[in-house]
C-alpha atoms as a PDB file:
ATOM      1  CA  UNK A   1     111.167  95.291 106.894  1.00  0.00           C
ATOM      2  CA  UNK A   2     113.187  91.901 107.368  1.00  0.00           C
ATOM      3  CA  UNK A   3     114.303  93.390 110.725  1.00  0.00           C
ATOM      4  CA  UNK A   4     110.696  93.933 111.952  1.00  0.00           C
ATOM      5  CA  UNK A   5     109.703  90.710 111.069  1.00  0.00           C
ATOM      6  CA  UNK A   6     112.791  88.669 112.653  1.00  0.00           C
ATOM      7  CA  UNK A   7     111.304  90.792 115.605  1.00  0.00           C
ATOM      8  CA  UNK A   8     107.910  89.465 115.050  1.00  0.00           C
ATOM      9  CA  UNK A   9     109.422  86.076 115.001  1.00  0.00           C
ATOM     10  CA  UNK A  10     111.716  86.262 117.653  1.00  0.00           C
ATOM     11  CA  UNK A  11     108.437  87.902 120.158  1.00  0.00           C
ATOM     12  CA  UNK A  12     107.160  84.610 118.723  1.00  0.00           C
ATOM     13  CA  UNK A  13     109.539  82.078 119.588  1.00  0.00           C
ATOM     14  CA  UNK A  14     109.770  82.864 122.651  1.00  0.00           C
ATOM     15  CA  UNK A  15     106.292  83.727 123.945  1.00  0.00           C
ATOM     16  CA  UNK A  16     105.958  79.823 122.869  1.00  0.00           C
ATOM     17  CA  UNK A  17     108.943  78.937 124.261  1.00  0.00           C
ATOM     18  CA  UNK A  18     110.409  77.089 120.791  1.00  0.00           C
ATOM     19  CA  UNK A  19     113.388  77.054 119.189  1.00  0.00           C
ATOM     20  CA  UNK A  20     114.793  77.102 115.442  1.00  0.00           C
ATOM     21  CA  UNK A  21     118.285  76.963 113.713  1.00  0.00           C
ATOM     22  CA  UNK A  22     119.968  80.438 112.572  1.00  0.00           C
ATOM     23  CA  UNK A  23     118.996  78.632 108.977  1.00  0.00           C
ATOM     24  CA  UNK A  24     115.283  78.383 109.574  1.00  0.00           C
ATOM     25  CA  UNK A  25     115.212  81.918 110.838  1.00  0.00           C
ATOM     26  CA  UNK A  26     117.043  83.345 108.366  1.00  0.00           C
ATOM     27  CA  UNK A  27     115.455  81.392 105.327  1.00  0.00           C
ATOM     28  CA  UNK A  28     111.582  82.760 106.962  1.00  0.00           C
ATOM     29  CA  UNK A  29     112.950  86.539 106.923  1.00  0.00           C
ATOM     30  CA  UNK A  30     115.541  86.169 104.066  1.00  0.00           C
ATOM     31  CA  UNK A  31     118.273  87.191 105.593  1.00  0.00           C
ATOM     32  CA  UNK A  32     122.047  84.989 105.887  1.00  0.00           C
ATOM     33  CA  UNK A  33     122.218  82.264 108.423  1.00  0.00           C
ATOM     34  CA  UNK A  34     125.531  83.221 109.054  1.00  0.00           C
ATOM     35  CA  UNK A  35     124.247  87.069 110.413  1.00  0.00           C
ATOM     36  CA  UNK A  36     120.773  86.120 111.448  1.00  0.00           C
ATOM     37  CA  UNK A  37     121.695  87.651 115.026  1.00  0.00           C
ATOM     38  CA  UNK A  38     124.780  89.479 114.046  1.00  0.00           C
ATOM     39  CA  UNK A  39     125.325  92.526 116.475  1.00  0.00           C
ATOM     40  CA  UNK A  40     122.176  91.421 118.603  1.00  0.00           C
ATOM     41  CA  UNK A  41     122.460  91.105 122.586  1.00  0.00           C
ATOM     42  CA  UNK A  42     123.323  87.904 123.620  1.00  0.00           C
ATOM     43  CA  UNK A  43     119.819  88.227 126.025  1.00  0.00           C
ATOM     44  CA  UNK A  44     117.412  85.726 126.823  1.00  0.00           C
ATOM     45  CA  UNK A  45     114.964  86.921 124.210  1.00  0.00           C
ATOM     46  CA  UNK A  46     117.358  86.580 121.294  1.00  0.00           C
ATOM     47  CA  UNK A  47     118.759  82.888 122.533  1.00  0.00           C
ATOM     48  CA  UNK A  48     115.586  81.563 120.916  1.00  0.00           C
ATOM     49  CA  UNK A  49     117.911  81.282 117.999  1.00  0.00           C
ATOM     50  CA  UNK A  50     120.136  77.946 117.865  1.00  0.00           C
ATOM     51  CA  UNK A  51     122.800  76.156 116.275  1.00  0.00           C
ATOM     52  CA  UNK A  52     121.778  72.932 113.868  1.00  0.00           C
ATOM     53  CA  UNK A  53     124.327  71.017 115.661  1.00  0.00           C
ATOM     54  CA  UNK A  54     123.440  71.334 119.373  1.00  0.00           C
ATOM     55  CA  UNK A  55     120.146  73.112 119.410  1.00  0.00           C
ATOM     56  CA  UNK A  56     122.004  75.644 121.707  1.00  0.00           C
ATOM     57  CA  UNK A  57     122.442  79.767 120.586  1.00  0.00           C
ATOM     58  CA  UNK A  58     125.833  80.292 119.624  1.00  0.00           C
ATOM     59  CA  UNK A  59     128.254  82.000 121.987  1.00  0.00           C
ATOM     60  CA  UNK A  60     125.672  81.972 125.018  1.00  0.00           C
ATOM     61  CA  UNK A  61     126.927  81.707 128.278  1.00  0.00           C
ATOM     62  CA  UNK A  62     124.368  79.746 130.433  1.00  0.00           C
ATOM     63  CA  UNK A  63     123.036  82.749 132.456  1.00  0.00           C
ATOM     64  CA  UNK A  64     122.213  84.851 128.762  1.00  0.00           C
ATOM     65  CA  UNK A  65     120.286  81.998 127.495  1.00  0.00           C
ATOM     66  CA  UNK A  66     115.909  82.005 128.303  1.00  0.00           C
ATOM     67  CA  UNK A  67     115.430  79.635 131.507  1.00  0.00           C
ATOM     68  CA  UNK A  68     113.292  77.602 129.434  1.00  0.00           C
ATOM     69  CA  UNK A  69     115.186  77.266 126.207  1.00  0.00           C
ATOM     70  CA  UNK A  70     114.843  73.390 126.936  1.00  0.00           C
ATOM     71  CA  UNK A  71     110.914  73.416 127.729  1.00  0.00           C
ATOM     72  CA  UNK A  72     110.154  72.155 124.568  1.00  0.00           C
ATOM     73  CA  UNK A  73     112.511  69.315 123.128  1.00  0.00           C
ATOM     74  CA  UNK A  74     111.566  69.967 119.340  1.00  0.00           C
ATOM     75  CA  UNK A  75     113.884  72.396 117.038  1.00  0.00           C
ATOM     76  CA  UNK A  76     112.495  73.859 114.340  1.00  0.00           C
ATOM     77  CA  UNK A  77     115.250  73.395 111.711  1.00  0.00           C
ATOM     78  CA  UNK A  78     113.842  74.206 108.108  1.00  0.00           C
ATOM     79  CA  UNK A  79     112.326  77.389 106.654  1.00  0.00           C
ATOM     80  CA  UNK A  80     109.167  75.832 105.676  1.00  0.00           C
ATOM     81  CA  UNK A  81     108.543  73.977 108.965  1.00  0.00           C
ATOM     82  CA  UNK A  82     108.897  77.455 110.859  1.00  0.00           C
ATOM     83  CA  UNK A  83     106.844  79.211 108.091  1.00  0.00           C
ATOM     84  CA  UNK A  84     104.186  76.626 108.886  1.00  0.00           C
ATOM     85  CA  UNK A  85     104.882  76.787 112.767  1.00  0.00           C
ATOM     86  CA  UNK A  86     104.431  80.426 112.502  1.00  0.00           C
ATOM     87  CA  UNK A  87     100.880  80.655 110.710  1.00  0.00           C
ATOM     88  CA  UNK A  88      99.738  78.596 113.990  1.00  0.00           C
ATOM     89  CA  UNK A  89     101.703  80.275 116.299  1.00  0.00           C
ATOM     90  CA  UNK A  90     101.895  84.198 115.443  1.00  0.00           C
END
């Protein structure tokens, strides 16, 4: 169930092209920050997914990261905020 709906999400981020920490990802689907993406491909898709500190997905080289990770400036960075995002945004 949790892994179906971090897909959800993650079909979500990007087909709007917005980011949100590991924190705010795993706090929506209740699963660690810390494993959020844990054994996922580092692919495009999945780089949706970012770091607190630099807004950038953790371990990425540049060429596995989306080509427009940096379209949209804003990070989502809290649970709520992405729970919100993602009513308007499913």
């Amino acid at each position: 169930m949790k892994k179906e709906q971090l897909e959800r999400l993650l079909s979500s981020l990007e087909g709007h092209r917005q980011r949100a920490t590991y924190g705010a990802v795993g706090g929506v689907v209740g699963l660690p920050a810390q494993s959020i993406m844990s054994g996922r491909p580092k692919v495009p898709r999945n780089s949706w997914v970012v770091s607190a500190k630099d807004g950038m997905p953790t371990g990425y080289l540049p060429s596995q990261a989306h080509p427009s990770l940096f379209f949209n400036k804003k990070v989502i960075a809290s649970p709520s905020e992405l729970a919100a995002w993602w009513q308007e945004h499913p």
